[in-house]
Protein backbone atom coordinates (compact mmCIF):
# COMPACT_ATOMS: atom_id res chain seq x y z
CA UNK A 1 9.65 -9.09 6.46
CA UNK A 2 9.82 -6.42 3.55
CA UNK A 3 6.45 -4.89 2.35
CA UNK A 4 5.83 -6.99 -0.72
CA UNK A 5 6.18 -10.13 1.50
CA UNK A 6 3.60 -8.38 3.88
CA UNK A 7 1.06 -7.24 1.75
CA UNK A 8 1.05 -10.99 -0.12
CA UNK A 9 0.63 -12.36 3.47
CA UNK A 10 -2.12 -9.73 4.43
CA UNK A 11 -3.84 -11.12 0.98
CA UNK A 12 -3.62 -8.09 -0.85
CA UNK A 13 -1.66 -8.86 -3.73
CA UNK A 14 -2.39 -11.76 -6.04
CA UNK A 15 -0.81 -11.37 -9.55
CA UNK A 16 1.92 -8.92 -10.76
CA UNK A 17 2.78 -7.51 -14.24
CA UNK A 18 6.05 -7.01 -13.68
CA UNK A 19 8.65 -8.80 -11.28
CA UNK A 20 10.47 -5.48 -11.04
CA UNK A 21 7.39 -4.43 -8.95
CA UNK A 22 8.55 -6.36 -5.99
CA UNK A 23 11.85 -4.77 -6.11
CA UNK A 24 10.25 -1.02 -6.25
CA UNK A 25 8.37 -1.98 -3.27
CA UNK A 26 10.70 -2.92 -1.20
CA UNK A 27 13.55 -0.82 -2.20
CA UNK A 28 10.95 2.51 -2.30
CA UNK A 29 10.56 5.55 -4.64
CA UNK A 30 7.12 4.03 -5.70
CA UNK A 31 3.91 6.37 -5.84
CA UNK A 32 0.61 5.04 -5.80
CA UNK A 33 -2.77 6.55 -6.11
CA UNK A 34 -5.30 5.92 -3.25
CA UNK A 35 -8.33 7.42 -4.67
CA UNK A 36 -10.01 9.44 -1.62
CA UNK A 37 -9.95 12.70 -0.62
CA UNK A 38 -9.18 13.51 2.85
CA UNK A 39 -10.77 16.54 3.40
CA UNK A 40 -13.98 15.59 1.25
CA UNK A 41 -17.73 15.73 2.96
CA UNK A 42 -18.40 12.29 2.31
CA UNK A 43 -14.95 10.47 3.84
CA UNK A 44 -16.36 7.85 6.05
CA UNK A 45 -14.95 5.58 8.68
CA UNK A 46 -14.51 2.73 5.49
CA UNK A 47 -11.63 4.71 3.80
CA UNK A 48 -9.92 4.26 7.04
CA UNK A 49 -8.44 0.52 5.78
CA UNK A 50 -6.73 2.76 2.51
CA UNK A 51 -5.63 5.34 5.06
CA UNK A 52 -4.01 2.62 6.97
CA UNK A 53 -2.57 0.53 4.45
CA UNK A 54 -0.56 4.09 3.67
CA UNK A 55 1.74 3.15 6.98
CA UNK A 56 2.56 0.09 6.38
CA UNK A 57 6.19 1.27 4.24
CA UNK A 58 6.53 3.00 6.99
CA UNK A 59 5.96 0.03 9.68
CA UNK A 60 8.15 -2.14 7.30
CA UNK A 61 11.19 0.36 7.13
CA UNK A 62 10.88 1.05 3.35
């Protein structure tokens, strides 16, 4: 399963702009902003599910 394929299944993507975005994420070279700071005061054990989410090109071979 490539990563666009998992992250529809997982439920967390619904629409696209672009159908060039499912190539990008499965072929790589795509940045992405996550919005948290890991070495902030306030990280808490919720920012954990964007922290994770990070792996999965790597779990999926991208």
């Amino acid at each position: 399963m490539k990563i666009y394929d998992e992250l529809v299944w997982r439920g967390l993507i619904k629409d696209v702009s672009s159908p060039e975005i499912k190539d990008k994420l499965n072929n790589g070279g795509m940045t992405f902003y996550i919005g948290t700071d890991p070495t902030g005061d306030s990280l808490h054990i919720g920012h954990s599910v964007s922290y994770t989410h990070l792996t999965l090109p790597t779990i999926c071979s991208v």
